[in-house]
C-alpha atoms as a PDB file:
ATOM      1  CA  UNK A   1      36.246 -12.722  46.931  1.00  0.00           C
ATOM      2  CA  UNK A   2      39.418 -13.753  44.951  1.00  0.00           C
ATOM      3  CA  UNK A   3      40.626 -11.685  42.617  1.00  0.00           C
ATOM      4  CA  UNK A   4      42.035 -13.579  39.757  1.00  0.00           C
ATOM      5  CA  UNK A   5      45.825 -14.240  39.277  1.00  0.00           C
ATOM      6  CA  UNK A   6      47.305 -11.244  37.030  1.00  0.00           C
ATOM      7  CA  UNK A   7      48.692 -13.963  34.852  1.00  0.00           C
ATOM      8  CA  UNK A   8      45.603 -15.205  34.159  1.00  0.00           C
ATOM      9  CA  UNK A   9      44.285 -12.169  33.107  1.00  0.00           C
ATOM     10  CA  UNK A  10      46.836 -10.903  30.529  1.00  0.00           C
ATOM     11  CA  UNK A  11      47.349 -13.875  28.787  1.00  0.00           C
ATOM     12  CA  UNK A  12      44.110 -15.019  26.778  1.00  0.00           C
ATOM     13  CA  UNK A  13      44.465 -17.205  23.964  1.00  0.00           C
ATOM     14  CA  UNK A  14      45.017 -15.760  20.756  1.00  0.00           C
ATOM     15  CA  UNK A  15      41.791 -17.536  18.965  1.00  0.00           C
ATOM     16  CA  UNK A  16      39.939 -15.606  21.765  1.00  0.00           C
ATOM     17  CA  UNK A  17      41.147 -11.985  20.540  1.00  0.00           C
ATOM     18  CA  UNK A  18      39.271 -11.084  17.237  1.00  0.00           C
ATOM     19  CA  UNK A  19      39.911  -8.140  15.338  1.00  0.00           C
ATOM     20  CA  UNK A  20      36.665  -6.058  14.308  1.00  0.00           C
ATOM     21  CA  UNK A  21      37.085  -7.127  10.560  1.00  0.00           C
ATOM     22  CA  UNK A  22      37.163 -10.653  11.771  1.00  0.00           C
ATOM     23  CA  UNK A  23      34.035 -10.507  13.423  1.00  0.00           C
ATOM     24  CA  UNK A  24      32.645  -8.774  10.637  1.00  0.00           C
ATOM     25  CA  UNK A  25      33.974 -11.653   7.907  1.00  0.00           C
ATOM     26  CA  UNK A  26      32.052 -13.488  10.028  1.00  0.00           C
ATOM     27  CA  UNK A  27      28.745 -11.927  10.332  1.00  0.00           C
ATOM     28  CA  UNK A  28      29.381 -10.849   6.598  1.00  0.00           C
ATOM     29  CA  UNK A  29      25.636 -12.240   5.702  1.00  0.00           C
ATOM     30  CA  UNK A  30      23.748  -9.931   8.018  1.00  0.00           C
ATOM     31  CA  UNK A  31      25.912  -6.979   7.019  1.00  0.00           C
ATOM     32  CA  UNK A  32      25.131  -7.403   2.639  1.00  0.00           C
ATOM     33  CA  UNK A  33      21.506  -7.413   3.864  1.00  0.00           C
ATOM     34  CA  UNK A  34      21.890  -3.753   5.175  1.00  0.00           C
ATOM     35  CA  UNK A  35      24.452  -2.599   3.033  1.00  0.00           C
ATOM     36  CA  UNK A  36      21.970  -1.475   0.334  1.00  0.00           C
ATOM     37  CA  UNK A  37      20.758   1.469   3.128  1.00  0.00           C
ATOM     38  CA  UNK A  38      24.513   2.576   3.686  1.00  0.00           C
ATOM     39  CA  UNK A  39      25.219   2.427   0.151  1.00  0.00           C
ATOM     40  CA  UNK A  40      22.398   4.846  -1.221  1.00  0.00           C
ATOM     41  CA  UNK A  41      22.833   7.227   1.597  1.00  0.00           C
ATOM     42  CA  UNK A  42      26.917   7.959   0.523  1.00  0.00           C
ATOM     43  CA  UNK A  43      25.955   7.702  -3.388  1.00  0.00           C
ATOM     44  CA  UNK A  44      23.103  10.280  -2.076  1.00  0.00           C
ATOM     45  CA  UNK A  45      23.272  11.868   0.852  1.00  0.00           C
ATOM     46  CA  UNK A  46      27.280  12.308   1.716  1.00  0.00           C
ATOM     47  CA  UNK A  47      28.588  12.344  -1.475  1.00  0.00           C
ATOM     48  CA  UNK A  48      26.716  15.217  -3.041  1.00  0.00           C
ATOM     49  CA  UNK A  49      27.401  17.052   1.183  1.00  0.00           C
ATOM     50  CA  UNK A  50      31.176  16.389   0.364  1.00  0.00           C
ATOM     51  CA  UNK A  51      30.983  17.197  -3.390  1.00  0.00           C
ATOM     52  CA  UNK A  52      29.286  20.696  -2.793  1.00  0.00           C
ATOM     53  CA  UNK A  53      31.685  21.394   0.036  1.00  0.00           C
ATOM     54  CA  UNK A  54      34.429  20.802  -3.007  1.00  0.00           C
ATOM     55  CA  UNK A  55      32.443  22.567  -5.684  1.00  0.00           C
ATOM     56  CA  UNK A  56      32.206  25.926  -3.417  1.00  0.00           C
ATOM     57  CA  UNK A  57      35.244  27.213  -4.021  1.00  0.00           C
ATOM     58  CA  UNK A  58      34.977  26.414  -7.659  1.00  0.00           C
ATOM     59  CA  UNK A  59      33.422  28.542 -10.665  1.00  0.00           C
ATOM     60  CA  UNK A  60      31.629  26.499 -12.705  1.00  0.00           C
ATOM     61  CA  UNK A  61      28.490  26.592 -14.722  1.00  0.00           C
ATOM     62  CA  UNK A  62      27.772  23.097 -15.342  1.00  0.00           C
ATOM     63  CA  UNK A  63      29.333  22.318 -18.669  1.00  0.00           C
ATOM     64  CA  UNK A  64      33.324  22.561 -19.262  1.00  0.00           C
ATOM     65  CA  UNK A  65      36.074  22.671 -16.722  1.00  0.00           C
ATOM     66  CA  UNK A  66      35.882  23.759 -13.427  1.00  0.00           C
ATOM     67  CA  UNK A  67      38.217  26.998 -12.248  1.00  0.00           C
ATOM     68  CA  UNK A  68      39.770  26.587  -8.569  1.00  0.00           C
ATOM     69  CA  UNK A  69      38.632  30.484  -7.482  1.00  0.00           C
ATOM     70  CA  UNK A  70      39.261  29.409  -3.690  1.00  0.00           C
ATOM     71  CA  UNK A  71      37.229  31.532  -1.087  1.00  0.00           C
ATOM     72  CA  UNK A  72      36.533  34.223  -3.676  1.00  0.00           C
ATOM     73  CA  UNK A  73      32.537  32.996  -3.605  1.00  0.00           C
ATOM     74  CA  UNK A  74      32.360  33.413   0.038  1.00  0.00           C
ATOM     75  CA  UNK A  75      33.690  37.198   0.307  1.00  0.00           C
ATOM     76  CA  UNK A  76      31.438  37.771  -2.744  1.00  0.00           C
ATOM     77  CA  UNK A  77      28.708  36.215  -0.962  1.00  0.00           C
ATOM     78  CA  UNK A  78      29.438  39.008   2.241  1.00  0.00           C
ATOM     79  CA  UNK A  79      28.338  41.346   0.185  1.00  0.00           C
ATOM     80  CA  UNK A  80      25.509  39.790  -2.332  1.00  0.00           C
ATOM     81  CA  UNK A  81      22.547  42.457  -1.430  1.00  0.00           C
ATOM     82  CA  UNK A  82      20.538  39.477  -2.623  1.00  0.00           C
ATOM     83  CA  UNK A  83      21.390  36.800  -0.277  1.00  0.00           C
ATOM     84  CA  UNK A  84      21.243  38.766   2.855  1.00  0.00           C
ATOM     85  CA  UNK A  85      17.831  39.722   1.282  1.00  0.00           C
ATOM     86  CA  UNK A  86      16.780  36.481   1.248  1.00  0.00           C
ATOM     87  CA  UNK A  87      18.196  36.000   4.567  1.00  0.00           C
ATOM     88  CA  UNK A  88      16.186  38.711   6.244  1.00  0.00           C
ATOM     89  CA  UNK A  89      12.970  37.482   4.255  1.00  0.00           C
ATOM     90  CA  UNK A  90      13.260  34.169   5.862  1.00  0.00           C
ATOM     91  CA  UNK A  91      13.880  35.036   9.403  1.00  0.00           C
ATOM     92  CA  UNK A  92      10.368  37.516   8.981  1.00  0.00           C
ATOM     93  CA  UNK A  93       8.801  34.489   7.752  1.00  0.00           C
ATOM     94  CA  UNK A  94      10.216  32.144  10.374  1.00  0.00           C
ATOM     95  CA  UNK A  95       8.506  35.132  13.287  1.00  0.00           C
ATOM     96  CA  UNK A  96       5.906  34.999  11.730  1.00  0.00           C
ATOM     97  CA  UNK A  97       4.936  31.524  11.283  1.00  0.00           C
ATOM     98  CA  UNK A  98       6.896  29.189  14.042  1.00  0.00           C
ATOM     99  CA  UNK A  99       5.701  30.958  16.947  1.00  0.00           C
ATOM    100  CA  UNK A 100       1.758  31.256  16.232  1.00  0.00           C
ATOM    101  CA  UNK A 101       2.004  27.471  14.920  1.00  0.00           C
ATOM    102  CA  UNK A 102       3.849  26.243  17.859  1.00  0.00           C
ATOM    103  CA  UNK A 103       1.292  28.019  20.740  1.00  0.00           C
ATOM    104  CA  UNK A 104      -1.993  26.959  18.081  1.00  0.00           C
ATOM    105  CA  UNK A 105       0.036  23.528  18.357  1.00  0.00           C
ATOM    106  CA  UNK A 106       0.402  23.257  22.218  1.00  0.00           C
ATOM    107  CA  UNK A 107      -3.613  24.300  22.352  1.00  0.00           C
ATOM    108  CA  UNK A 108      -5.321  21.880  19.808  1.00  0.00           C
ATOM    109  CA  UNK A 109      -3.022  19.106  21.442  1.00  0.00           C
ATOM    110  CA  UNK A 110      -4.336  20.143  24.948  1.00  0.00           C
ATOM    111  CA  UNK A 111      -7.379  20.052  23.730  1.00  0.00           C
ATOM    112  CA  UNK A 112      -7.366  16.974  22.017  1.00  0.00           C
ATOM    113  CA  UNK A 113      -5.697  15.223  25.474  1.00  0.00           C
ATOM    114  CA  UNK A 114      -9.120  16.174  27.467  1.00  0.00           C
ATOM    115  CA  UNK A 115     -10.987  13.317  29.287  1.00  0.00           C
ATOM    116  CA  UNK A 116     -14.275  14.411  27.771  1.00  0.00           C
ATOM    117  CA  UNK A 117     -13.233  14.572  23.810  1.00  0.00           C
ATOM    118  CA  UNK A 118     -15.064  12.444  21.572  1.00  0.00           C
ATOM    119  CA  UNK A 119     -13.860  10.787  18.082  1.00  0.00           C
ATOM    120  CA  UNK A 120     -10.410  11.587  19.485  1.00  0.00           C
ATOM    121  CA  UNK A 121      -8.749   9.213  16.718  1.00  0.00           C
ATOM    122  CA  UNK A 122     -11.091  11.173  14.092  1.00  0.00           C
ATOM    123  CA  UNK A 123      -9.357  14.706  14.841  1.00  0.00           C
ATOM    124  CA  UNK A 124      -6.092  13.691  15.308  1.00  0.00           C
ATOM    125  CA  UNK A 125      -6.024  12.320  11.602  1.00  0.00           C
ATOM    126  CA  UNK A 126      -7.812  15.276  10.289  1.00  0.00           C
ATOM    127  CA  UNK A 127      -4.868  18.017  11.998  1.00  0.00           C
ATOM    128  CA  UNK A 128      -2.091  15.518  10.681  1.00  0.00           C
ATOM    129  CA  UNK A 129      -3.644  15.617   6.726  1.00  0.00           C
ATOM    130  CA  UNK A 130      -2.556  18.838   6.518  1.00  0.00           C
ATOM    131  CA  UNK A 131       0.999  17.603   6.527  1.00  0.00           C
ATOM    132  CA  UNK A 132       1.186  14.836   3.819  1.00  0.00           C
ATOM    133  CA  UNK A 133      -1.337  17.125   2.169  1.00  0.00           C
ATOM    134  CA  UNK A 134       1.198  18.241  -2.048  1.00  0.00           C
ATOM    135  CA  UNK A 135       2.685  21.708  -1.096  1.00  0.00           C
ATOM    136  CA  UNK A 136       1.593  22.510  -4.953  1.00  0.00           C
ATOM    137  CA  UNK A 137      -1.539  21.638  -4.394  1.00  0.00           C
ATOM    138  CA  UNK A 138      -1.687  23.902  -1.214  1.00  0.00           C
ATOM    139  CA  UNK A 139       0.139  26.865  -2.566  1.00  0.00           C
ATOM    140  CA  UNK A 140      -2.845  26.742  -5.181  1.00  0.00           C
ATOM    141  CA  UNK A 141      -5.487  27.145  -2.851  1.00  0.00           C
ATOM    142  CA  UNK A 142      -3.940  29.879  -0.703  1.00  0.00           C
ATOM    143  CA  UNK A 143      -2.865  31.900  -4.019  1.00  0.00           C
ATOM    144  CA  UNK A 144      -6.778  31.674  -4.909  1.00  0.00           C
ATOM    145  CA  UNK A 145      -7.767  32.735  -0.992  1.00  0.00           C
ATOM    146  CA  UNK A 146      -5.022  35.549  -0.970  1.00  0.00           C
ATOM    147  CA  UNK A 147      -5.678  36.939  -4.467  1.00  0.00           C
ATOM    148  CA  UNK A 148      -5.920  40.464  -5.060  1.00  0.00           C
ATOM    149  CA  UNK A 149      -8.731  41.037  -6.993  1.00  0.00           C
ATOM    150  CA  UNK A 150     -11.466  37.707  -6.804  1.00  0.00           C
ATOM    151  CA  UNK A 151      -9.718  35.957  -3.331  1.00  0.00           C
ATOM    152  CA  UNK A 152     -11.732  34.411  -0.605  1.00  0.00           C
ATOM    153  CA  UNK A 153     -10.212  36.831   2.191  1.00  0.00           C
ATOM    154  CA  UNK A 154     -11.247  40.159   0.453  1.00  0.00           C
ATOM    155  CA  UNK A 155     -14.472  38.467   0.045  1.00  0.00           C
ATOM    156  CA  UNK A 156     -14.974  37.938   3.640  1.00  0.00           C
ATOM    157  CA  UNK A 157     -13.302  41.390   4.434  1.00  0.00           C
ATOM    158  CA  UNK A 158     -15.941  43.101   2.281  1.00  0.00           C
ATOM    159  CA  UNK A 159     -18.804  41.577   3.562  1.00  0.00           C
ATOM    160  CA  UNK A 160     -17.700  43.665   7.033  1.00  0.00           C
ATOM    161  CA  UNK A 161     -16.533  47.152   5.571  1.00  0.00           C
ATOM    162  CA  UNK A 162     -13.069  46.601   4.895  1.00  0.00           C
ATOM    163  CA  UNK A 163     -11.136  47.603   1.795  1.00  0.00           C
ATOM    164  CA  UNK A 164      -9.607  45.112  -0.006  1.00  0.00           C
ATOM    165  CA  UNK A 165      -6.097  44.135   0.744  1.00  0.00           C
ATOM    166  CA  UNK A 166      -3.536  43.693  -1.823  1.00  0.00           C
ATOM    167  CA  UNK A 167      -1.987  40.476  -0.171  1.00  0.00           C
ATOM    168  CA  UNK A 168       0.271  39.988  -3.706  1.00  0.00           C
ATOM    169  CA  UNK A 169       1.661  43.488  -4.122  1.00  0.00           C
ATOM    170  CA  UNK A 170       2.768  44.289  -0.016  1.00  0.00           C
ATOM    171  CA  UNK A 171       5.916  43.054   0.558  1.00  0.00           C
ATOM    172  CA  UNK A 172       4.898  42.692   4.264  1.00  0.00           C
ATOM    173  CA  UNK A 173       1.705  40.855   3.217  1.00  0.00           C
ATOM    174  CA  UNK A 174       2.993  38.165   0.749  1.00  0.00           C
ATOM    175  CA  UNK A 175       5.547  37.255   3.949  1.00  0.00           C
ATOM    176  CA  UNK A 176       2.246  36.719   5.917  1.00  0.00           C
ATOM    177  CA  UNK A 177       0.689  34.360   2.911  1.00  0.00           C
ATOM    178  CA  UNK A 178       3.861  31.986   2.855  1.00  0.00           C
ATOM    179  CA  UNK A 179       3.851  32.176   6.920  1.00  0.00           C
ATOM    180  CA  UNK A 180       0.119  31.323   6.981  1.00  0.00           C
ATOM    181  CA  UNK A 181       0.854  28.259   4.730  1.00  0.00           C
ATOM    182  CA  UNK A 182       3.647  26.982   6.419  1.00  0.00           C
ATOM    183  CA  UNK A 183       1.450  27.554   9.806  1.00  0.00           C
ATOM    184  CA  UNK A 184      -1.608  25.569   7.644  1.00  0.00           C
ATOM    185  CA  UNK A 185       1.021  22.547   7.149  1.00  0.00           C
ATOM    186  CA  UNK A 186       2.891  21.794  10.282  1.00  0.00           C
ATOM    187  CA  UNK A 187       0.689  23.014  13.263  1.00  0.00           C
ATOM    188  CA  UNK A 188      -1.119  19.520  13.054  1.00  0.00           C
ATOM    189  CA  UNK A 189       2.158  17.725  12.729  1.00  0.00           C
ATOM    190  CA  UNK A 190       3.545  19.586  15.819  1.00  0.00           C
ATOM    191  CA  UNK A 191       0.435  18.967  17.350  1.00  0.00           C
ATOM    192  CA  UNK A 192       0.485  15.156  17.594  1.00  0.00           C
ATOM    193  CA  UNK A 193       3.768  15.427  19.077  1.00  0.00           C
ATOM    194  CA  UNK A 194       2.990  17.612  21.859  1.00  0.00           C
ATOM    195  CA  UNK A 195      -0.078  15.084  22.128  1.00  0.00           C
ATOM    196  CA  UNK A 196       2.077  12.558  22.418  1.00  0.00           C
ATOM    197  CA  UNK A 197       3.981  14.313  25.037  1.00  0.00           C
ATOM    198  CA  UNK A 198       0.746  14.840  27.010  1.00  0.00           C
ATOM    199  CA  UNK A 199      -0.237  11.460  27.046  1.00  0.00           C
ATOM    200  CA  UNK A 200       3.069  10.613  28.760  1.00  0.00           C
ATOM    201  CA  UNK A 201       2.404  12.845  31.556  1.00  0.00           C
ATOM    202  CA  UNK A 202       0.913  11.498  34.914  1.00  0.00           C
ATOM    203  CA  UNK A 203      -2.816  12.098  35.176  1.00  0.00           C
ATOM    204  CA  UNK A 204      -2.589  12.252  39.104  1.00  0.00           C
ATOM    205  CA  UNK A 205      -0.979  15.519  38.843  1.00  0.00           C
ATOM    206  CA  UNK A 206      -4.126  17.084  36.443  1.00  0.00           C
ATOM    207  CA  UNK A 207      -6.565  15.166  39.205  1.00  0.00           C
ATOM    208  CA  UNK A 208      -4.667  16.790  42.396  1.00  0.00           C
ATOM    209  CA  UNK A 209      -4.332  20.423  40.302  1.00  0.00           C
ATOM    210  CA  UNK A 210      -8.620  20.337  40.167  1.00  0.00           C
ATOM    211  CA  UNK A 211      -9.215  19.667  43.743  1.00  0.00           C
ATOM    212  CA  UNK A 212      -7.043  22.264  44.372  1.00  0.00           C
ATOM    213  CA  UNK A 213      -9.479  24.439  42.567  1.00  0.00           C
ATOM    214  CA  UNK A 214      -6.872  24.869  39.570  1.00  0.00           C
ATOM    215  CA  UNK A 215      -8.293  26.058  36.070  1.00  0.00           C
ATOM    216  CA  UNK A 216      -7.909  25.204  32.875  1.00  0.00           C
ATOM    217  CA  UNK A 217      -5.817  28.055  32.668  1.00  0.00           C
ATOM    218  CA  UNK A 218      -3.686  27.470  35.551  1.00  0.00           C
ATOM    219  CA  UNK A 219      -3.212  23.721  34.251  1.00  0.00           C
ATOM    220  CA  UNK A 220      -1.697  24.528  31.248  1.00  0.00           C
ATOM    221  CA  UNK A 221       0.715  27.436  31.933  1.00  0.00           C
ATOM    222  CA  UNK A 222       1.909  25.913  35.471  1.00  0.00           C
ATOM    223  CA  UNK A 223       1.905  22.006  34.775  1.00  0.00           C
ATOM    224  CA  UNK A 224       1.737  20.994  30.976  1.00  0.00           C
ATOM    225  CA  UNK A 225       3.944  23.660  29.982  1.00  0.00           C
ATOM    226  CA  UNK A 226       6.490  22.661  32.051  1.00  0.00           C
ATOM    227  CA  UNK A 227       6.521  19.304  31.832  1.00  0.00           C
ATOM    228  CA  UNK A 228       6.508  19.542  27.910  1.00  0.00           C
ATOM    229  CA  UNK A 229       9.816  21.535  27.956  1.00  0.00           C
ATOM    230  CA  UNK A 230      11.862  18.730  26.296  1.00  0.00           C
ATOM    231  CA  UNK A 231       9.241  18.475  23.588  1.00  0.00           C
ATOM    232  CA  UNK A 232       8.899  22.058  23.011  1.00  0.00           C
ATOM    233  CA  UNK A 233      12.218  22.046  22.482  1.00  0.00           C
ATOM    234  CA  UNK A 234      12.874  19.475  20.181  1.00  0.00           C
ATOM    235  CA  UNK A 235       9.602  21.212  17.786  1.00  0.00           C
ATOM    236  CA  UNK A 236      11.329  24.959  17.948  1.00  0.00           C
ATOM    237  CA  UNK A 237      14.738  23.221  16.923  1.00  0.00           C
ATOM    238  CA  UNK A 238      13.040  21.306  13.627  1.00  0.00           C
ATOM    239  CA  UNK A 239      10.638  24.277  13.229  1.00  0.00           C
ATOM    240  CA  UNK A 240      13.828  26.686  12.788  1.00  0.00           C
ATOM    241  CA  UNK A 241      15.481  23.877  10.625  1.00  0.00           C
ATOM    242  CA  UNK A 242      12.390  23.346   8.579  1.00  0.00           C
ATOM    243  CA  UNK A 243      11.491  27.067   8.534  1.00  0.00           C
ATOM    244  CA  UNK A 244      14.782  27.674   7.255  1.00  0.00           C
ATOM    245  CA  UNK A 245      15.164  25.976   4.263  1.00  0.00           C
ATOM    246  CA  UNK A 246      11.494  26.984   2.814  1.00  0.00           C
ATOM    247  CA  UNK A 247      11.429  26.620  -0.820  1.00  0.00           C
ATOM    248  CA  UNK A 248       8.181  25.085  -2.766  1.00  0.00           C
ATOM    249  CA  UNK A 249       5.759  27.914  -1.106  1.00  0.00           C
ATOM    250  CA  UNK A 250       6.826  30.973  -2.573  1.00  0.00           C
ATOM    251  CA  UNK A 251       8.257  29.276  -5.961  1.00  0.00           C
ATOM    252  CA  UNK A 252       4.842  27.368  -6.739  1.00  0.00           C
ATOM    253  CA  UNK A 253       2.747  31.157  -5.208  1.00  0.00           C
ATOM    254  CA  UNK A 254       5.822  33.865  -6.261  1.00  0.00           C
ATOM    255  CA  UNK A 255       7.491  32.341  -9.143  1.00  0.00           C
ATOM    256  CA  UNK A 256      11.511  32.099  -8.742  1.00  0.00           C
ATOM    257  CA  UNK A 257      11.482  36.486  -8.632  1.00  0.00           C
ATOM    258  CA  UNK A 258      10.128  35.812  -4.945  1.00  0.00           C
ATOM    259  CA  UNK A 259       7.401  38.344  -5.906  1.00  0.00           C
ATOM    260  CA  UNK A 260       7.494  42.095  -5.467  1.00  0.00           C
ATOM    261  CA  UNK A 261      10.993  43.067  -5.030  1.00  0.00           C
ATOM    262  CA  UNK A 262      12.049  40.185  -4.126  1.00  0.00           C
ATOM    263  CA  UNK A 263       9.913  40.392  -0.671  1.00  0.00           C
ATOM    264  CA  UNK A 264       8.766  36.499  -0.877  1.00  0.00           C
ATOM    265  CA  UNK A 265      12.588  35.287  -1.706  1.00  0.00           C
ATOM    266  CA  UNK A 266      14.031  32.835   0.555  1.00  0.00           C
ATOM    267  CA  UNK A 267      17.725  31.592   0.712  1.00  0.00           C
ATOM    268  CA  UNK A 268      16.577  28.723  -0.443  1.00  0.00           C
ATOM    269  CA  UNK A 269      14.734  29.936  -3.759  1.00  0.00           C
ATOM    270  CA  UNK A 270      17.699  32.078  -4.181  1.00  0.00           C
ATOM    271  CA  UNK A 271      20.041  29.203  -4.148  1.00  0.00           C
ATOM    272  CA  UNK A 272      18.009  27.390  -6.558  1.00  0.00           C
ATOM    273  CA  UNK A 273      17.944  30.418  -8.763  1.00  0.00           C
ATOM    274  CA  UNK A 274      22.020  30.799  -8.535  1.00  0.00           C
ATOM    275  CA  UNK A 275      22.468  26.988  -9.356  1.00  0.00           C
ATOM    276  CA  UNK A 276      19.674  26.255 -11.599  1.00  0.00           C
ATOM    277  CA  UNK A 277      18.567  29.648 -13.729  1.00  0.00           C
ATOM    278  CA  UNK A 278      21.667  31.443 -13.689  1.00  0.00           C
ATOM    279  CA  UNK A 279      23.986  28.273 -13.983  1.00  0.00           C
ATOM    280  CA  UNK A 280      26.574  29.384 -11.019  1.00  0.00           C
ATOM    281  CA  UNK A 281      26.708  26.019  -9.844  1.00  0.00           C
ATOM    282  CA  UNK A 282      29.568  27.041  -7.245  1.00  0.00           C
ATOM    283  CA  UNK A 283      28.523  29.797  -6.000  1.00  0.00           C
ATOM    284  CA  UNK A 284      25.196  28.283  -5.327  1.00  0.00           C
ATOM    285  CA  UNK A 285      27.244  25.695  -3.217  1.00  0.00           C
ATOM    286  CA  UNK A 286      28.909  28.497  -1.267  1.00  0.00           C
ATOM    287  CA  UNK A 287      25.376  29.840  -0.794  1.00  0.00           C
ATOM    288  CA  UNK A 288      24.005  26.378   0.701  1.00  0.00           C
ATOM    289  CA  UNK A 289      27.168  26.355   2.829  1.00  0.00           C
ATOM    290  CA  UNK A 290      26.416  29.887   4.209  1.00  0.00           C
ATOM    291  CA  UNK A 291      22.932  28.547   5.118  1.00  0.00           C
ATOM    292  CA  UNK A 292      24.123  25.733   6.625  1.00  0.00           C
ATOM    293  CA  UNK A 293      25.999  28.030   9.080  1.00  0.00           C
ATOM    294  CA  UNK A 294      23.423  30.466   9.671  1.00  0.00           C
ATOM    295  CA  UNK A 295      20.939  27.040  10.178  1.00  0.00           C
ATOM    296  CA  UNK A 296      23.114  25.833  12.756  1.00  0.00           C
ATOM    297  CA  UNK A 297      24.145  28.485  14.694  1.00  0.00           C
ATOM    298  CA  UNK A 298      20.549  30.358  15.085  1.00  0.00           C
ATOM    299  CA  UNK A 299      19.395  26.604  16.455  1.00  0.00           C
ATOM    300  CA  UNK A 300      21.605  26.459  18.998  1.00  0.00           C
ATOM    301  CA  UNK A 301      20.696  29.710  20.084  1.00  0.00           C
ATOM    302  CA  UNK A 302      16.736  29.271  19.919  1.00  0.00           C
ATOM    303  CA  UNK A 303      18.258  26.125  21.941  1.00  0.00           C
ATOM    304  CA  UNK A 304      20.132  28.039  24.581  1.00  0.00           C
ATOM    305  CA  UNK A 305      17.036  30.443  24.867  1.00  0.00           C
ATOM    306  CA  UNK A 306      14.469  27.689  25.207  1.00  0.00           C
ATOM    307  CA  UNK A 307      16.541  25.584  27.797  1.00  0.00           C
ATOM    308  CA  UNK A 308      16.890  28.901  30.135  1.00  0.00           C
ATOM    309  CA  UNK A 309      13.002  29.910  29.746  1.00  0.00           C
END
């Protein structure tokens, strides 16, 4: 084969080499139609990321000038009782929640992937309601089934002998309220994804497993498990990030105190309460900036352990 003449190769015509703004001039139609996406998303999405970057190492309270205090807000922040709190009650409600939902999750999708289900379409839509489901609406249901005095669980616990619980007044307790709502919301929501990930994987390896005498058991643990390892860990990755940054559960059941002693505070109530009710706009931003890094690097780890399991 001949290989073209080096000549020929360097020297192009100069109507043939376009710069990038030429060829955009020139598809400049297409690009106004999707220019309204790009535009909303840096009025709303990276300008306020940029502007709360800048207000963090400002003091300011929302009306007047703002005072340059530099990284004053961040050494305060090392040492805010309150925010490393609210760290700690987050994490407890993150156990608690992510890693019942997530095996309940892996279950109701295996059992919604079996041969032999019936009105499969029916219970798929039924686990995903729970997710579009108003938060407000569900923190009022669970505040009337967790109550102390006239709720639904001491009900049921009285019927069998047990004392009633007071599920508002345990610090310990009200974590396991906002961890059994978050459960409530998202196990469906992870479960259609892992049923999606079922449905992708090759049936011939479930029919050679059972006339190997396999069981159910043995099926799940040895060759969905697995073979769902990328999805598993894409859902602990957005369960951490989503578990994280909990908010409207304990506001709409706690109020913005987080309930008794603080026990139901989250770092994201508590920045809400820093910026909004106590009008230390900056520091608020340092405080969404410190969760951001705590966010980020506890993924990568639940990453790293998930990828060597």
């Amino acid at each position: 084969m001949k290989q073209q003449p080096q000549s020929e190769v360097e020297f192009q015509p100069s109507h043939v080499k376009k710069s990038v703004w030429q060829e955009m001039w020139k598809k400049r139609t297409l690009y106004l139609f999707i220019s309204p996406f790009f535009i909303l998303f840096a009025v709303f999405g990276i300008f306020p990321i940029v502007y709360s970057l800048y207000l963090s190492f400002h003091s300011w309270t929302g009306l007047g000038e703002m005072t340059f205090v530099g990284l004053s807000q961040f050494q305060y922040l090392l040492g805010d009782s309150g925010f490393w709190q609210a760290v700690g009650n987050t994490f407890a409600i993150w156990f608690l929640s992510s890693i019942p939902m997530l095996f309940f999750a892996l279950v109701i999708a295996f059992l919604l992937n079996l041969p032999s289900l019936k009105g499969r379409s029916a219970y798929q839509t039924m686990f995903f309601v729970t997710n579009v489901t108003s938060i407000v609406a569900v923190a009022i249901i669970f505040e009337t089934i967790f109550s102390n005095q006239y709720g639904l669980m001491n009900y049921l616990f009285s019927l069998i002998g047990i004392a009633p619980l007071e599920w508002m007044n345990s610090s310990f307790l009200i974590k396991v309220v906002i961890a059994s709502m978050v459960v409530w919301r998202f196990v469906g929501y992870n479960a259609i994804i892992y049923l999606a990930g079922l449905q992708s994987i090759p049936k011939t390896l479930y029919e050679a497993a059972i006339i190997d005498g396999a069981t159910r058991a043995q099926i799940f643990f040895r060759i969905t498990v697995p073979l769902l390892r990328p999805i598993i860990l894409f859902t602990v990755i957005m369960t951490t990030i989503g578990s994280m940054q909990i908010f409207t559960e304990p506001q709409i059941l706690l109020g913005n105190s987080g309930g008794v002693g603080g026990s139901g505070m989250t770092m994201t109530l508590y920045m809400y309460n820093e910026g909004f009710l106590n009008s230390q706009f900056g520091y608020a931003s340092a405080v969404s900036w410190a969760m951001f890094v705590i966010i980020a690097v506890f993924s990568l780890i639940n990453w790293k352990l998930v990828q060597k399991a």
